[in-house]
Protein backbone atom coordinates (compact mmCIF):
# COMPACT_ATOMS: atom_id res chain seq x y z
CA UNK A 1 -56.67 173.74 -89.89
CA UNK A 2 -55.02 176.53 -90.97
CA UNK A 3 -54.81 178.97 -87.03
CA UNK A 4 -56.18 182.18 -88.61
CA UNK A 5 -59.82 182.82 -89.58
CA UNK A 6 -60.91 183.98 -93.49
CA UNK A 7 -62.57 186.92 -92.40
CA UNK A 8 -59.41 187.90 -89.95
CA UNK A 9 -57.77 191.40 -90.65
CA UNK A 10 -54.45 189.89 -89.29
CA UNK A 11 -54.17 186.89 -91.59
CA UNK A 12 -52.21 186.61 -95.10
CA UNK A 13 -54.27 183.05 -95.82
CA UNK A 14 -57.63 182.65 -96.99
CA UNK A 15 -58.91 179.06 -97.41
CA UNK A 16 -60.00 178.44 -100.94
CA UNK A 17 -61.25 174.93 -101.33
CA UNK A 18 -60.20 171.34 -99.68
CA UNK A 19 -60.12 167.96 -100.75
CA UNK A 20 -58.10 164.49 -100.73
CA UNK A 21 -55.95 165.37 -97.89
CA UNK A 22 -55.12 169.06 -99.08
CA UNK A 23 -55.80 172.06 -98.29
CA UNK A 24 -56.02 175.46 -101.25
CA UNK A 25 -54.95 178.67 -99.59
CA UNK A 26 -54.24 182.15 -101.54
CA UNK A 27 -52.72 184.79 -100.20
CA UNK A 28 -51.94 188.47 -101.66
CA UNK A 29 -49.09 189.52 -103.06
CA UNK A 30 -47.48 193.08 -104.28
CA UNK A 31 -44.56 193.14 -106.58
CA UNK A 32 -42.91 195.87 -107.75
CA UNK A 33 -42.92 196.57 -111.75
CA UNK A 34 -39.71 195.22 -113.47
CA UNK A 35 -39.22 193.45 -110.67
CA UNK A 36 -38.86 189.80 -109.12
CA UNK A 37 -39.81 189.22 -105.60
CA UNK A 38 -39.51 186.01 -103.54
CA UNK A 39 -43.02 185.71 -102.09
CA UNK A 40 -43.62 182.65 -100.11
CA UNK A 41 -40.21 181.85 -98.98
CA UNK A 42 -39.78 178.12 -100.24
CA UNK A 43 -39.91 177.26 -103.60
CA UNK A 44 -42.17 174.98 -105.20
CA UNK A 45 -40.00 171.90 -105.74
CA UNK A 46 -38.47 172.63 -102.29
CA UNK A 47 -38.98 169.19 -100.16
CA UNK A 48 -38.47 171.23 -96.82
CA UNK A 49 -41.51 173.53 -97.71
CA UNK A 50 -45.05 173.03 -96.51
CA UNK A 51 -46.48 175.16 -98.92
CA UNK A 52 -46.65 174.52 -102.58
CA UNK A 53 -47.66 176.96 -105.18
CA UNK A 54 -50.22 176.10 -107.90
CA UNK A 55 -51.11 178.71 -109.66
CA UNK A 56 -50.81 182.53 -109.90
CA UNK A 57 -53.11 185.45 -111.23
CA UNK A 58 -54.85 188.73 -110.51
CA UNK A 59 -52.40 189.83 -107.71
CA UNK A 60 -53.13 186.53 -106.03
CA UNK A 61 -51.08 182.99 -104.92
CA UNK A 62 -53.02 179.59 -104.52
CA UNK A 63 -51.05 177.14 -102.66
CA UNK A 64 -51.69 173.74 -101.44
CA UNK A 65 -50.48 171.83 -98.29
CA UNK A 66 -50.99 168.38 -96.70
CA UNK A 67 -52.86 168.12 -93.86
CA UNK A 68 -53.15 164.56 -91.65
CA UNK A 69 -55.97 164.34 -89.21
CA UNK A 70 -57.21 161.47 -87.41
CA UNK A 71 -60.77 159.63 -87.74
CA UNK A 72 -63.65 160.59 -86.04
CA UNK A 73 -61.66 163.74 -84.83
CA UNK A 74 -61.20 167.72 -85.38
CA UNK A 75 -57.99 168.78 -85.14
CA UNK A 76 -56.73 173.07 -84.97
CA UNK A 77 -53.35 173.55 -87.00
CA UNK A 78 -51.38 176.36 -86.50
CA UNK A 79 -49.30 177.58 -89.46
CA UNK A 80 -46.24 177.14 -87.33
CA UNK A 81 -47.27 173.39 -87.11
CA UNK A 82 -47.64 172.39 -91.27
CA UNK A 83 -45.38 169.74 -91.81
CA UNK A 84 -42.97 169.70 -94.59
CA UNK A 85 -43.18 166.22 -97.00
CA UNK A 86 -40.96 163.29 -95.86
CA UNK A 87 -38.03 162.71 -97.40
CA UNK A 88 -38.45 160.03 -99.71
CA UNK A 89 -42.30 160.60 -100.52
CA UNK A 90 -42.28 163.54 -102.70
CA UNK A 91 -44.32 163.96 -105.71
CA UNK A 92 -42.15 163.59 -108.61
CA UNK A 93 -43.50 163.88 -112.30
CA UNK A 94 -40.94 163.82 -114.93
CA UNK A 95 -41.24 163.27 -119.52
CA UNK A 96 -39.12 160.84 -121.03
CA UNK A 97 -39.53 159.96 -124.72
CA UNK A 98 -43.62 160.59 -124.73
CA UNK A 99 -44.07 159.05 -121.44
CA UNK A 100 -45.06 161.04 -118.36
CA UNK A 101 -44.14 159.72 -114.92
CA UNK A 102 -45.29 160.11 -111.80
CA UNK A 103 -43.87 158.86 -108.16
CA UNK A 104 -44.48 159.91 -104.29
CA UNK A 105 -42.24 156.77 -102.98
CA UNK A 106 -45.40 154.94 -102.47
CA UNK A 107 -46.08 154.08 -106.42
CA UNK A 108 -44.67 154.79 -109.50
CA UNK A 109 -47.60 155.54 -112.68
CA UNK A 110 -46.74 155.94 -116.65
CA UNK A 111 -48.80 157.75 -118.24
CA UNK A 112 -47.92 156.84 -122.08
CA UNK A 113 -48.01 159.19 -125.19
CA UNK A 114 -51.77 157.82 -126.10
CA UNK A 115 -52.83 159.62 -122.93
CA UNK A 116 -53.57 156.58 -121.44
CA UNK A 117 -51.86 154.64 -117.82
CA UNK A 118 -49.21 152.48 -119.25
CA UNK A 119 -47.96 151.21 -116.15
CA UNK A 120 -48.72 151.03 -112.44
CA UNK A 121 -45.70 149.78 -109.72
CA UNK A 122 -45.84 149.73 -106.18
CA UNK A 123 -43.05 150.77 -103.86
CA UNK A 124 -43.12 146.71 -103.23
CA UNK A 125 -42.26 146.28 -107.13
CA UNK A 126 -45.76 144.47 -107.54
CA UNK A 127 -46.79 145.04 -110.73
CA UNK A 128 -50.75 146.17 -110.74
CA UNK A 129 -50.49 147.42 -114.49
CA UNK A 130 -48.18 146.84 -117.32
CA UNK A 131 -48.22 147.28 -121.01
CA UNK A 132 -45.18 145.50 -121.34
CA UNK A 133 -45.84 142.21 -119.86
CA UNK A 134 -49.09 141.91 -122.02
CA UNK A 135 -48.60 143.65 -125.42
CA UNK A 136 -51.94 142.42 -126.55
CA UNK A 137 -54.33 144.41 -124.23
CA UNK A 138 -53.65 147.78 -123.07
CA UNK A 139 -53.83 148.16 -119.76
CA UNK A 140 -55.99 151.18 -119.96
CA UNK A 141 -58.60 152.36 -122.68
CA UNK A 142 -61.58 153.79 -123.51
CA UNK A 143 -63.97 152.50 -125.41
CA UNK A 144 -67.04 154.06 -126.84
CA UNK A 145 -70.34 151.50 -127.29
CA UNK A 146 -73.50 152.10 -130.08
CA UNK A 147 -76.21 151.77 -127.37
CA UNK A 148 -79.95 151.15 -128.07
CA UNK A 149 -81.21 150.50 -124.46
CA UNK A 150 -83.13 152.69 -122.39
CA UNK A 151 -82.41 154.59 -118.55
CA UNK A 152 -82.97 151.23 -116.88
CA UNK A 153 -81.12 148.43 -118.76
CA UNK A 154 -78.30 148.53 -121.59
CA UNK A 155 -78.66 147.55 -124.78
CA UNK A 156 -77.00 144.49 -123.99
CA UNK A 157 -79.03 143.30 -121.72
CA UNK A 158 -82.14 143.26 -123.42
CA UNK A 159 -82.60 140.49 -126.40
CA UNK A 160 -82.80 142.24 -130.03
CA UNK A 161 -81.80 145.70 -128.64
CA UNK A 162 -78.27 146.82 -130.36
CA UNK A 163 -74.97 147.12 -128.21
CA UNK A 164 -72.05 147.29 -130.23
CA UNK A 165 -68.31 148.20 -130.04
CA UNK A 166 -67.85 151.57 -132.41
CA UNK A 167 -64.47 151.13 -134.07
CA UNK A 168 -61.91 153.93 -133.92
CA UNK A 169 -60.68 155.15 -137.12
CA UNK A 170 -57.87 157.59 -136.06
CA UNK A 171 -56.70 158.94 -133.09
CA UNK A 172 -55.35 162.19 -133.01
CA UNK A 173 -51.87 162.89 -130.99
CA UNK A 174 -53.08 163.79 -127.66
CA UNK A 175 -51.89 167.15 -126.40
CA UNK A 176 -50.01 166.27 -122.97
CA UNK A 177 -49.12 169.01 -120.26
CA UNK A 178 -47.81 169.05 -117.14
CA UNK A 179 -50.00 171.82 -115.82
CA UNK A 180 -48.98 171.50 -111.81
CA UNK A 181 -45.94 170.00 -109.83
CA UNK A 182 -44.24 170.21 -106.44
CA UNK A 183 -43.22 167.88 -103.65
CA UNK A 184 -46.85 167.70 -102.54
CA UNK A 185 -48.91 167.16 -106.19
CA UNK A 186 -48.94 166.98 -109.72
CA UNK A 187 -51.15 167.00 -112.29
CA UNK A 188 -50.84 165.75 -115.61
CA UNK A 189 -53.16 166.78 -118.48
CA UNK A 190 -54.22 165.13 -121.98
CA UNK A 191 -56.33 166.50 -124.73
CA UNK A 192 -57.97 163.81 -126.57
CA UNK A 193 -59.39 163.65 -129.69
CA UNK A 194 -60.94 160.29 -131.04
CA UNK A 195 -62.56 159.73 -134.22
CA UNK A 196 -65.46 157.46 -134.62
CA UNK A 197 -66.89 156.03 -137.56
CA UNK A 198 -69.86 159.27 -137.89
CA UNK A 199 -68.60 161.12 -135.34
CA UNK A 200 -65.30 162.42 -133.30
CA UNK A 201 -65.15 162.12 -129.26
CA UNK A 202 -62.89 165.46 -127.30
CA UNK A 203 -62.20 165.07 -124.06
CA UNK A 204 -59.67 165.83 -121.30
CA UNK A 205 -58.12 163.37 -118.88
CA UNK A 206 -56.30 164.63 -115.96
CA UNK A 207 -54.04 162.49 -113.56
CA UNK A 208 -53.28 163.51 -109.75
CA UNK A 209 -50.91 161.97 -107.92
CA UNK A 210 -50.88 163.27 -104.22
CA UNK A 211 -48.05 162.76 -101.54
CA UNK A 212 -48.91 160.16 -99.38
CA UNK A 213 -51.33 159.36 -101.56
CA UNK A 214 -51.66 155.20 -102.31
CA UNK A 215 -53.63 155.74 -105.77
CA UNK A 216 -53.70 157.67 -108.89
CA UNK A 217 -56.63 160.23 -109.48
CA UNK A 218 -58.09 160.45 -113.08
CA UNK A 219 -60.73 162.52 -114.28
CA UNK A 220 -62.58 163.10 -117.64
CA UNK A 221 -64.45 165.71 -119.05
CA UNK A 222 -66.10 165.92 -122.49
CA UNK A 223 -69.79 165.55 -123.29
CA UNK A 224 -71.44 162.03 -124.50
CA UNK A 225 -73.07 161.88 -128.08
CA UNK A 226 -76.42 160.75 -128.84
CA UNK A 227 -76.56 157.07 -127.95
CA UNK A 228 -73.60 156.28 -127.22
CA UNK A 229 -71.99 154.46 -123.75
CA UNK A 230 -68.44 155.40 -123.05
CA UNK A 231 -66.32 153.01 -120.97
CA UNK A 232 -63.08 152.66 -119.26
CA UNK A 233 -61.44 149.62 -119.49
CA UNK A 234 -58.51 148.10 -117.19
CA UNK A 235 -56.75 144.78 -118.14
CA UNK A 236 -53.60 142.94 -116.11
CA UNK A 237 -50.27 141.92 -116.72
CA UNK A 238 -50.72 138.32 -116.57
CA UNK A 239 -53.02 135.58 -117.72
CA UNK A 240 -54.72 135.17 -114.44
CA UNK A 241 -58.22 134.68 -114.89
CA UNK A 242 -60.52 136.91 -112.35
CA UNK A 243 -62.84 134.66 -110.76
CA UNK A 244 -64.42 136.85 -108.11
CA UNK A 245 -64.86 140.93 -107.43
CA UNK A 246 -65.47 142.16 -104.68
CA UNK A 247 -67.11 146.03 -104.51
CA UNK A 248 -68.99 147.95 -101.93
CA UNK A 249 -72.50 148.68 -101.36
CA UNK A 250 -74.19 151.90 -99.59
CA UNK A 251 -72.99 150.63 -96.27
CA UNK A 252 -71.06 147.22 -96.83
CA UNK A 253 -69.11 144.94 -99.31
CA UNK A 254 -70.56 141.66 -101.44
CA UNK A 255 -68.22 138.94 -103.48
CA UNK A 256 -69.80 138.40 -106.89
CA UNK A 257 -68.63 135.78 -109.33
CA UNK A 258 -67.96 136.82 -113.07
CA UNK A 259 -70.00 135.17 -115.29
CA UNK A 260 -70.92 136.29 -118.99
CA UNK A 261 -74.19 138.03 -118.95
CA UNK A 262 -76.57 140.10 -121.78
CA UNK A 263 -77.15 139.43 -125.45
CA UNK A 264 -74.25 141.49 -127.20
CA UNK A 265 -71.37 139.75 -128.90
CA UNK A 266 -69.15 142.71 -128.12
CA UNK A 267 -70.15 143.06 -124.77
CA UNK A 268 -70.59 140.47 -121.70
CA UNK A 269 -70.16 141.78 -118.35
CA UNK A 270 -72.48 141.97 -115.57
CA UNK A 271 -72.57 145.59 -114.75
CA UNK A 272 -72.93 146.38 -110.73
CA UNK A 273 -74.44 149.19 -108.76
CA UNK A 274 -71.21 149.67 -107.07
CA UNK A 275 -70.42 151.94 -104.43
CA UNK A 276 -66.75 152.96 -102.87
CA UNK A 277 -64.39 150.43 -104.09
CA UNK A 278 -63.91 147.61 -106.97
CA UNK A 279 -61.71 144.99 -106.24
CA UNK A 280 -61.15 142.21 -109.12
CA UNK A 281 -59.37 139.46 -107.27
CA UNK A 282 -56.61 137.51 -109.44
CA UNK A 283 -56.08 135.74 -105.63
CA UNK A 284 -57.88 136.34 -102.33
CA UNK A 285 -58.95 139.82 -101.21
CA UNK A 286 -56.29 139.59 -99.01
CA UNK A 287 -53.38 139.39 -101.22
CA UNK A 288 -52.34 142.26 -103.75
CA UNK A 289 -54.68 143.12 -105.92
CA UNK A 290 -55.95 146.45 -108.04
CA UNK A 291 -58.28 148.79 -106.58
CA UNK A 292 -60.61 150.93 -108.06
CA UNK A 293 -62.43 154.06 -106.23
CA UNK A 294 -65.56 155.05 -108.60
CA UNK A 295 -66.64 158.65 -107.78
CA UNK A 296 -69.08 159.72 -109.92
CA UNK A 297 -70.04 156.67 -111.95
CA UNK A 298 -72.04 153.91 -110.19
CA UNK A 299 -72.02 151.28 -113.08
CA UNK A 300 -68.95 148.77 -112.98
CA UNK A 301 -68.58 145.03 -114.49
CA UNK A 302 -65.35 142.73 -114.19
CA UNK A 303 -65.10 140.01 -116.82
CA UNK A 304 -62.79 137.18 -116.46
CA UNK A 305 -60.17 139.31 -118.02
CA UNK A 306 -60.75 143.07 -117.43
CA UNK A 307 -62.60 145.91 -115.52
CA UNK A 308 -65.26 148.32 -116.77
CA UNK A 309 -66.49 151.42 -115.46
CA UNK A 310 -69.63 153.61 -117.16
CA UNK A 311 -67.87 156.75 -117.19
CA UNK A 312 -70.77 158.84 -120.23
CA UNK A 313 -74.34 157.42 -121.19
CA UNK A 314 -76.67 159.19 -123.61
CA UNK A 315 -79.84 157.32 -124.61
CA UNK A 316 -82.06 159.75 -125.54
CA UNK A 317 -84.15 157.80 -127.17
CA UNK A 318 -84.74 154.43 -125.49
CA UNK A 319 -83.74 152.43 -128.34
CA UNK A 320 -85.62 149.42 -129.36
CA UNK A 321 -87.56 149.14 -125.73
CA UNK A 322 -88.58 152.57 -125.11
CA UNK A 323 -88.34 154.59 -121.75
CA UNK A 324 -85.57 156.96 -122.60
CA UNK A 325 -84.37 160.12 -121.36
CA UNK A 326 -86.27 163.11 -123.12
CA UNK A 327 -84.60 164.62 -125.10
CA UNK A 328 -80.64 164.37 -125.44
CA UNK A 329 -77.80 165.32 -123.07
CA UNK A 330 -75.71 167.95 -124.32
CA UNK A 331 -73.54 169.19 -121.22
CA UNK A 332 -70.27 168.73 -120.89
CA UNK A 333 -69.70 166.47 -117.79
CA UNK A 334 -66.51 165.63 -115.40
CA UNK A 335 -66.37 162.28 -114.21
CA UNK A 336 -63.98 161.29 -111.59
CA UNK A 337 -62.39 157.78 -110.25
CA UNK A 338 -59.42 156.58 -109.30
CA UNK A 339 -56.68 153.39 -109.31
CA UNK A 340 -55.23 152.24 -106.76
CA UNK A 341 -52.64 149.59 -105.27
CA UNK A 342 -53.27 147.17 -103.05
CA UNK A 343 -54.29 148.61 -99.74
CA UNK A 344 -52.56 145.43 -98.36
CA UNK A 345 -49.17 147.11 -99.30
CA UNK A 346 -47.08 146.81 -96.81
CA UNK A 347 -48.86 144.79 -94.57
CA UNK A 348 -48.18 141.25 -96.24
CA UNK A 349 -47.50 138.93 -94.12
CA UNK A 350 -48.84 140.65 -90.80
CA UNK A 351 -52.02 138.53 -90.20
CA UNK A 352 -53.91 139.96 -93.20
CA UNK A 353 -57.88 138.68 -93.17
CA UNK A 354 -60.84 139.16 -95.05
CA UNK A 355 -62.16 141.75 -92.75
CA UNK A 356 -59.01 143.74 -92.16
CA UNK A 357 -58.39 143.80 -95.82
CA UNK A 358 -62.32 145.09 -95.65
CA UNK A 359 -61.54 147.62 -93.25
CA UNK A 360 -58.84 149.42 -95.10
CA UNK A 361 -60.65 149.69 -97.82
CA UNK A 362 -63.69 151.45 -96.34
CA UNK A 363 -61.55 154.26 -94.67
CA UNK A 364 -59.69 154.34 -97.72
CA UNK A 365 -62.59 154.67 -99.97
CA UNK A 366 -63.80 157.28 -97.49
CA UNK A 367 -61.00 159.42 -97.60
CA UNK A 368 -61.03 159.51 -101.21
CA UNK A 369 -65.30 159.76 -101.47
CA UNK A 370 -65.96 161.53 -98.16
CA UNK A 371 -62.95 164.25 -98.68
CA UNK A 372 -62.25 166.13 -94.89
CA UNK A 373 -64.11 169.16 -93.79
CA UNK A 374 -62.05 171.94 -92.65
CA UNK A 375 -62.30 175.90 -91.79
CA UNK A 376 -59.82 178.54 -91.06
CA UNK A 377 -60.27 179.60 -87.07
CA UNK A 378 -58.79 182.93 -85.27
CA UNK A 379 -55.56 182.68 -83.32
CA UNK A 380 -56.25 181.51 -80.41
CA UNK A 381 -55.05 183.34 -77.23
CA UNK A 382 -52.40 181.83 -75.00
CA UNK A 383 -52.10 178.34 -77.79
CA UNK A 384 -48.21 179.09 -78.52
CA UNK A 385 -48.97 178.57 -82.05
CA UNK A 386 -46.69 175.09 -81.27
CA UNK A 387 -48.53 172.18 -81.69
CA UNK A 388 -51.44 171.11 -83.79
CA UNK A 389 -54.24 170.33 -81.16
CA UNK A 390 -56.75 167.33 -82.30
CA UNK A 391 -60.09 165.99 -80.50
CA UNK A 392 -62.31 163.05 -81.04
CA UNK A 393 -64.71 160.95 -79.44
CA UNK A 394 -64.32 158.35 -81.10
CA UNK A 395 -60.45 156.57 -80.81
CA UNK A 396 -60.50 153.24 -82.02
CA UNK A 397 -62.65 150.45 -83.20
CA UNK A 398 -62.44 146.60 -83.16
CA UNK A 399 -62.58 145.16 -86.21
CA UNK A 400 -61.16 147.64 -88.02
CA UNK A 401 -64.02 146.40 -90.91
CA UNK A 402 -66.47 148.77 -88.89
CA UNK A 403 -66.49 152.31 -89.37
CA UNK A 404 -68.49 155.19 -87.83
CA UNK A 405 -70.81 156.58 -91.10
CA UNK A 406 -73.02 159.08 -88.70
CA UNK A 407 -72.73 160.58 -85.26
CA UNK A 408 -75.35 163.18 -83.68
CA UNK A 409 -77.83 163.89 -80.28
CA UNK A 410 -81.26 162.78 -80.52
CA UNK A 411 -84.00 165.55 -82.11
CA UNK A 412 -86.42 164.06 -79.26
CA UNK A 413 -84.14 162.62 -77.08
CA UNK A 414 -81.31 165.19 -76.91
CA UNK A 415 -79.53 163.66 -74.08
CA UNK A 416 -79.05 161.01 -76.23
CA UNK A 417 -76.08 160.31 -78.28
CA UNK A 418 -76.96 158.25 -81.51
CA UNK A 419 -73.88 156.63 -83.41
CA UNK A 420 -74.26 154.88 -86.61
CA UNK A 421 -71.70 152.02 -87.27
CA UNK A 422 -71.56 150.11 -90.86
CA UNK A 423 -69.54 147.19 -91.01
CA UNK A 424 -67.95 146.12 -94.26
CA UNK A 425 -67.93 142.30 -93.26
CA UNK A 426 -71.12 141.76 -92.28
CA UNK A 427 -70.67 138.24 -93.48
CA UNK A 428 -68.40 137.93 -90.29
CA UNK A 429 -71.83 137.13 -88.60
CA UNK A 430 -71.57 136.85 -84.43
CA UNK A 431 -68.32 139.02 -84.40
CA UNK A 432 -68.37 141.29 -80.96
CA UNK A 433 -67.96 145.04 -82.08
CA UNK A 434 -66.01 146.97 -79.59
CA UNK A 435 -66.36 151.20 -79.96
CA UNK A 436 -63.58 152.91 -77.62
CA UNK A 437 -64.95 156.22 -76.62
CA UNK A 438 -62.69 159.45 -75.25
CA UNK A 439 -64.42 161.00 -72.13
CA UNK A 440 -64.86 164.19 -74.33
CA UNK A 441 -67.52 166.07 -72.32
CA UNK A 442 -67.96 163.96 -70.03
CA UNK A 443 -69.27 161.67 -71.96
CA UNK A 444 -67.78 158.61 -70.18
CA UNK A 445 -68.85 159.94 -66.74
CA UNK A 446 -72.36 160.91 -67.90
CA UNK A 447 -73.33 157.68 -69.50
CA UNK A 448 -75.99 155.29 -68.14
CA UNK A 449 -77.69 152.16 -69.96
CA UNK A 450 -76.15 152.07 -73.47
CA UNK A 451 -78.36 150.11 -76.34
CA UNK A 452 -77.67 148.91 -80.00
CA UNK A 453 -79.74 147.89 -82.43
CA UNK A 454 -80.66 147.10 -86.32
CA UNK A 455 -81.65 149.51 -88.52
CA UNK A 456 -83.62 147.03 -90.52
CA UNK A 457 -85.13 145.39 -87.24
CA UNK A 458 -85.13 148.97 -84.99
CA UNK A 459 -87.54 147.12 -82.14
CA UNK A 460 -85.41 144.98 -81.43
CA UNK A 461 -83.09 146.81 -79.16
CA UNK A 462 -80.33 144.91 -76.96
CA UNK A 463 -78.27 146.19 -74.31
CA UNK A 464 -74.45 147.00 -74.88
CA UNK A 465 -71.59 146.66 -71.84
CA UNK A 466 -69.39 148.95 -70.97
CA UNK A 467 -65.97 149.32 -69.26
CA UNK A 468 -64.09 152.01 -68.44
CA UNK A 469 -60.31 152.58 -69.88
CA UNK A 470 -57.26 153.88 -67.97
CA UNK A 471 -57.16 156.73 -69.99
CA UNK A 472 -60.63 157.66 -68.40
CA UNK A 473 -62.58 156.86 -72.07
CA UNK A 474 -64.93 153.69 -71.99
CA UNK A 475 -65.34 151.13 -74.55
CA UNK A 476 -68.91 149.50 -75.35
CA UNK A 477 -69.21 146.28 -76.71
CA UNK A 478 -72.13 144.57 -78.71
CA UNK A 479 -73.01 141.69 -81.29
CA UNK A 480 -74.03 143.41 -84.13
CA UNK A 481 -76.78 141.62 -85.77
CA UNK A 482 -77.26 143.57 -89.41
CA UNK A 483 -74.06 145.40 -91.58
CA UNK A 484 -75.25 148.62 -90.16
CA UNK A 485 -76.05 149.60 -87.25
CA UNK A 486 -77.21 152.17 -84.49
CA UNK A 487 -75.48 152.51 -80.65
CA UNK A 488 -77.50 154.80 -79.00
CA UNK A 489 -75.82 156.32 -75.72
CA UNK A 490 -78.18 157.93 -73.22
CA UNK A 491 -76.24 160.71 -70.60
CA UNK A 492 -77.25 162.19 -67.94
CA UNK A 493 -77.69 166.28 -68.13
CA UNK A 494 -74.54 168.11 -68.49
CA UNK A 495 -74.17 171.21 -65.96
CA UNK A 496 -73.54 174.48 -68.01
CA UNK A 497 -70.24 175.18 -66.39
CA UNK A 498 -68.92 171.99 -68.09
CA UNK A 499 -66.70 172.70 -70.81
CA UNK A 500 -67.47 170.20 -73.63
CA UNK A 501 -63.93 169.66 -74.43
CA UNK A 502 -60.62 171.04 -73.74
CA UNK A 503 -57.55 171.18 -76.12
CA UNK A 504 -55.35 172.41 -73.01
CA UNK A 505 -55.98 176.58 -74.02
């Protein structure tokens, strides 16, 4: 991504880390004692830079910049070719009054003086979070459970075994930094410090606001005490009542209906083994509702009035029923998710459905889940350094509710291309899948007899047509009869003189 390799002796950038879209560099600097030097050229709130510094120490500058690639694709960057932010979608983070605010153009977040999100507006003026419009419920909080279950069920959900709600008795004033900002990210920082009734909770929340970035990252860090569950909590700005969720699973989505479940009275939501995205629906799945990306934490539950996600769990023990953990957790843990708007945004009114609603999810759940993979490559000889250069072999799929989850030639049959599809509306049952393919190495000219089939039902294998594009790709077209799937693409040997693709060096 970057046009000049990590171990180059002609390169001042050295790839640190990516993820969500960005890309860390550092690069070395010398400055003279006493003395200021200008070392990158474009300063950190400068919207016309592609750069933006983070952070600075030991002779050395980290800096961050975007980076858009397509699916299914690899794409070479040359420095000459990092775009600066658009006008109009830079990060902004600014402190009024206790509040924190952030903005990129695309939403507008509040983080209040409790450390918690006070507010979350889209670019649309929807309003997905508000503390204003419903004074009685915060619209984020965390809240810390007395749990005597074991490391399969909550307490909850297991008559006689204890589940209840631990009172806070103070709250210390949470320490609140702004510990990064630029036109391309910020980061906001809280110290916590809760008091229990027996015991006092620390931990640090940070929130990351990216440019082009549709939702708000959070993280927490801290440790969980000896039986105890904490939770984050979510309610909206109105008295809708949420009827139905909607959340992934390992390779597609389900609609579940709240209901009250368990044997708490402080407690009452079904929790989920979610996966990729939580969607409580207020209207359809179509319209403009919240989103939710869990990261690390699997366990999620919508009620009729608010969402839940298992962020700490420590039950040592195994309560009243037995089979607990041995022994008790004592590291300190960072658990990440994220909240989102509507991934509809924008496209109201444009023939929304079910499955296209479905299908921006996924990818958006991927990019957020499944961050990009990048390296830093020599100069290339003869490339002009003018134009990012970007291959794929796969360039589009119809409905956009499948995506391509695995790609890869055969261990036995190496001539064969295997390509694993999941589609996130599998209840769209009889729906023709079409998969336009480049003719990257040939791969258009060398194929023969394309199949598909299940992965639950593998023996049953069905053939797949094909048609060729004017672009010279070919598209292949099947009925896909289970949410995931496997195309499986024999070719014909490839002669060694070949290339297997060409950028046009």
């Amino acid at each position: 991504a970057i046009g000049c390799g990590s171990m180059s002796t002609s390169c001042p950038l050295q790839k640190v880390t990516i993820g969500s879209g960005m890309v860390h560099m550092v690069t070395h600097v010398d400055v003279p004692m006493h003395s200021s030097t200008s070392a990158i050229g474009c300063g950190s709130m400068s919207t016309s830079c592609p750069l933006q510094k983070v952070t600075i120490g030991s002779g050395m500058v980290h800096m961050v910049t975007h980076v858009d690639v397509p699916m299914h694709s690899s794409t070479s960057l040359p420095v000459s070719a990092l775009k600066a932010p658009s006008h109009g979608e830079t990060v902004v983070v600014s402190s009024s009054s206790g509040d924190y605010v952030l903005g990129n153009g695309r939403l507008t977040a509040i983080i209040g003086d409790n450390g918690m999100l006070r507010s979350l507006v889209s670019r649309s003026g929807h309003i997905y979070l508000s503390e204003t419009q419903n004074p009685s419920r915060q619209p984020m909080r965390l809240e810390a459970y007395l749990d005597y279950g074991n490391i399969y069920r909550y307490g909850y959900e297991m008559d006689g075994c204890g589940f209840v709600k631990e009172p806070i008795v103070s709250r210390a004033t949470p320490i609140i930094n702004i510990v990064e900002s630029g036109p391309l990210r910020a980061v906001i920082e809280v110290n916590l410090k809760i008091q229990l009734a027996n015991r006092a909770l620390n931990y640090t929340l940070t929130y990351t606001l990216a440019y082009g970035s549709d939702k708000v990252e959070i993280s927490l860090t801290g440790t969980a005490p000896t039986y105890i569950t904490l939770m984050v909590a979510y309610s909206f700005p109105d008295s809708k009542e949420i009827t139905h969720f909607t959340h992934g699973t390992p390779m597609s989505s389900i609609v579940k209906t709240t209901r009250p479940y368990g044997y708490a009275n402080d407690f009452s939501g079904l929790m989920e083994p979610v996966h990729d995205f939580v969607v409580p629906m207020q209207q359809p799945l179509a319209s403009l509702n919240p989103v939710f990306y869990p990261k690390h934490s699997p366990s999620w539950a919508v009620t009729t009035d608010s969402v839940y996600g298992v962020l700490l769990r420590n039950t040592p023990g195994g309560g009243c029923a037995g089979f607990g953990a041995d022994g008790s957790d004592r590291e300190t843990h960072k658990v990440e998710w994220a909240v989102g708007v509507s991934v509809n945004e924008g496209h109201v009114g444009a023939g929304n459905s079910d499955a296209l609603t479905l299908g921006r999810l996924a990818l958006e759940s991927q990019r957020y889940n499944r961050e990009i993979f990048a390296t830093l490559v020599n100069d290339c000889p003869g490339c002009g350094h003018q134009q990012p250069c970007s291959v794929g072999l796969v360039t589009d799929i119809s409905p956009p509710s499948v995506i391509v989850t695995a790609m890869k030639m055969g261990t036995f049959n190496n001539n064969t291309l295997f390509v694993r599809l999941a589609n996130y509306a599998a209840f769209e049952s009889g729906v023709e899948v079409v998969v336009t393919f480049s003719n990257l190495g040939g791969l258009c000219n060398r194929l023969t007899v394309p199949f598909a089939s299940a992965l639950e039902d593998r023996l049953q294998i069905s053939p797949a047509s094909v048609s060729r594009t004017s672009g010279g790709g070919c598209t292949i077209s099947f009925v896909p009869k289970m949410a995931i799937n496997t195309l499986m693409l024999p070719l014909t040997t490839v002669s060694s003189s070949e290339p297997l693709f060409s950028c046009g060096w």
